[in-house]
Protein backbone atom coordinates (compact mmCIF):
# COMPACT_ATOMS: atom_id res chain seq x y z
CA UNK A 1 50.28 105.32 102.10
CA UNK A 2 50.67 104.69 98.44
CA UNK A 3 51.50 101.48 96.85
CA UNK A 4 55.20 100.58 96.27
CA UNK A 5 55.20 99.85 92.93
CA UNK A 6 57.78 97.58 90.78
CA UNK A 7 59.14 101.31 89.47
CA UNK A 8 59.34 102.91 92.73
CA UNK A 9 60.94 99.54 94.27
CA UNK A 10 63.43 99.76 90.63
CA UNK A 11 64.11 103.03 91.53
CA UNK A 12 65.12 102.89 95.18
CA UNK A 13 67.39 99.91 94.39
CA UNK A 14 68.98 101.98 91.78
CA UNK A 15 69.66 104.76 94.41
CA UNK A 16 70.87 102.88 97.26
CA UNK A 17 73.28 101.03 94.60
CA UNK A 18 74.69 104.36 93.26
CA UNK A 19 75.31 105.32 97.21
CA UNK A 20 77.26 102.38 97.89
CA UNK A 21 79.36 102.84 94.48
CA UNK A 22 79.89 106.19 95.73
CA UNK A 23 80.92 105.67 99.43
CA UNK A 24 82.89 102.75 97.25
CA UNK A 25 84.88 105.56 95.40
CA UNK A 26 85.59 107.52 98.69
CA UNK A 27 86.84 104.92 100.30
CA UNK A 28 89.21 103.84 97.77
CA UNK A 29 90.34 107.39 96.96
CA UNK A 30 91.19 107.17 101.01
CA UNK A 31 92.97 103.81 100.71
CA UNK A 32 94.91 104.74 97.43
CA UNK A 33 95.91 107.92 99.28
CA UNK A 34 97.17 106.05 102.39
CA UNK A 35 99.18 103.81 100.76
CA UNK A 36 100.85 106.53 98.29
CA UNK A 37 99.47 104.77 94.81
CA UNK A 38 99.31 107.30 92.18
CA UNK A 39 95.69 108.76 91.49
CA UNK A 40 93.80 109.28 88.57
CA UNK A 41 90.44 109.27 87.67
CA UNK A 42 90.96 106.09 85.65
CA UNK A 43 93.34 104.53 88.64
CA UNK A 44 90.25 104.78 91.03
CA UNK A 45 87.52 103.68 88.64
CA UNK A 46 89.55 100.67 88.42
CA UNK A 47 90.22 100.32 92.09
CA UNK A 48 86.84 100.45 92.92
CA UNK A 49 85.44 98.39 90.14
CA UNK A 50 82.98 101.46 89.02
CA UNK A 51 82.59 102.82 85.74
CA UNK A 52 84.76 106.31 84.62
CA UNK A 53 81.62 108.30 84.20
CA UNK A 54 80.53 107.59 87.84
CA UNK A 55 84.28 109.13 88.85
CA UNK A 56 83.94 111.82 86.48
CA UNK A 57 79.85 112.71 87.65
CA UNK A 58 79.32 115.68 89.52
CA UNK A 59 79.84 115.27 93.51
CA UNK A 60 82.79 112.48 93.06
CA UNK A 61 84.56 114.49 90.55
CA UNK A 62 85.65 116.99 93.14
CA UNK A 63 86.32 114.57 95.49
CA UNK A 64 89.15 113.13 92.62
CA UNK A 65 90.53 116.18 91.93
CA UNK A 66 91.47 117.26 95.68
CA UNK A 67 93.23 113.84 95.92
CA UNK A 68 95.38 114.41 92.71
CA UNK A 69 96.00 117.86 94.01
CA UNK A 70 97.07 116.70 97.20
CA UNK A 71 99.68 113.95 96.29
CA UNK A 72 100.60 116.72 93.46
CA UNK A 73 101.71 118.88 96.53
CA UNK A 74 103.31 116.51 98.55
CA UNK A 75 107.03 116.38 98.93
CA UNK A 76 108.62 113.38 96.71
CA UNK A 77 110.20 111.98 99.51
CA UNK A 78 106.50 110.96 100.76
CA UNK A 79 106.26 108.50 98.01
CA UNK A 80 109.51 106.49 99.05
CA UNK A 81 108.23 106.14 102.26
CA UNK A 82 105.29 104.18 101.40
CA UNK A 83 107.60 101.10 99.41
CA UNK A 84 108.47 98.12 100.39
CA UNK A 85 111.56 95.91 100.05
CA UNK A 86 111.88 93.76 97.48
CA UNK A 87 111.71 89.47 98.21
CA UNK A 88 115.31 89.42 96.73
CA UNK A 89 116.75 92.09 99.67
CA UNK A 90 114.75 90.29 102.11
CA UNK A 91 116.30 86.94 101.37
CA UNK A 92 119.78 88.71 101.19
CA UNK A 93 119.20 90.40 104.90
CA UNK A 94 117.97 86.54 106.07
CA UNK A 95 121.22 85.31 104.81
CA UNK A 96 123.32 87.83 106.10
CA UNK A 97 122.00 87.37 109.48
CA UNK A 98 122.33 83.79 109.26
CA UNK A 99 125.90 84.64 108.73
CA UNK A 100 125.99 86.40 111.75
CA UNK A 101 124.65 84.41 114.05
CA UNK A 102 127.28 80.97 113.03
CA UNK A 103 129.91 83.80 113.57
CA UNK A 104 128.16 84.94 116.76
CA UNK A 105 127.56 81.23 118.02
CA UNK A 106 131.31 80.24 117.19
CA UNK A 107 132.41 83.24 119.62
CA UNK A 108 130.40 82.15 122.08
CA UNK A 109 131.34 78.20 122.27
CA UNK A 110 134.89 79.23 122.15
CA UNK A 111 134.52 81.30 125.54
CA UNK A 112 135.83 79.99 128.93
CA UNK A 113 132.76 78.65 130.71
């Protein structure tokens, strides 16, 4: 068995690294899909914290492009789905059924026991 050498220890760091970036752009293309964020190649570099030539290289590119296709051909209304309500109509809901439940209480303490 040969010597591992500082180059060939260099250069299976440097592979295992890019593997993990890469499984790191997969996932987030995943995540970003689940959670209807708009895609782009620039969108998931950033997600993933990996440069825009690793999105753009050859075996990632593709993987891009099927996801931008996809939420390109899925109906609009998918993309409502995926929001959420805004603080503001959250704390207007609370109060409202605050409201409610005086009125609700009042009702009830004015019934014949």
């Amino acid at each position: 068995m040969a010597a591992r050498t500082p180059a060939v220890v260099l250069a299976e760091c440097r592979r295992q690294t890019s593997l993990l970036k890469r499984q790191r752009v997969l996932d987030t293309i995943r995540t970003m899909l689940d959670n209807g964020e708009s895609i782009s190649f620039a969108a998931i570099a950033r997600a993933a914290r990996v440069s825009t030539c690793l999105v753009h290289a050859e075996g990632v590119r593709e993987h891009v492009q099927a996801a931008i296709q996809r939420q390109e051909q899925a109906p609009v209304t998918s993309a409502v789905q995926g929001r959420r309500a805004a603080p503001a109509s959250l704390h207007a809901d609370l109060a409202m059924a605050r409201e409610e439940f005086k009125e609700l209480r009042t009702e009830r303490d004015g019934l014949p026991p």
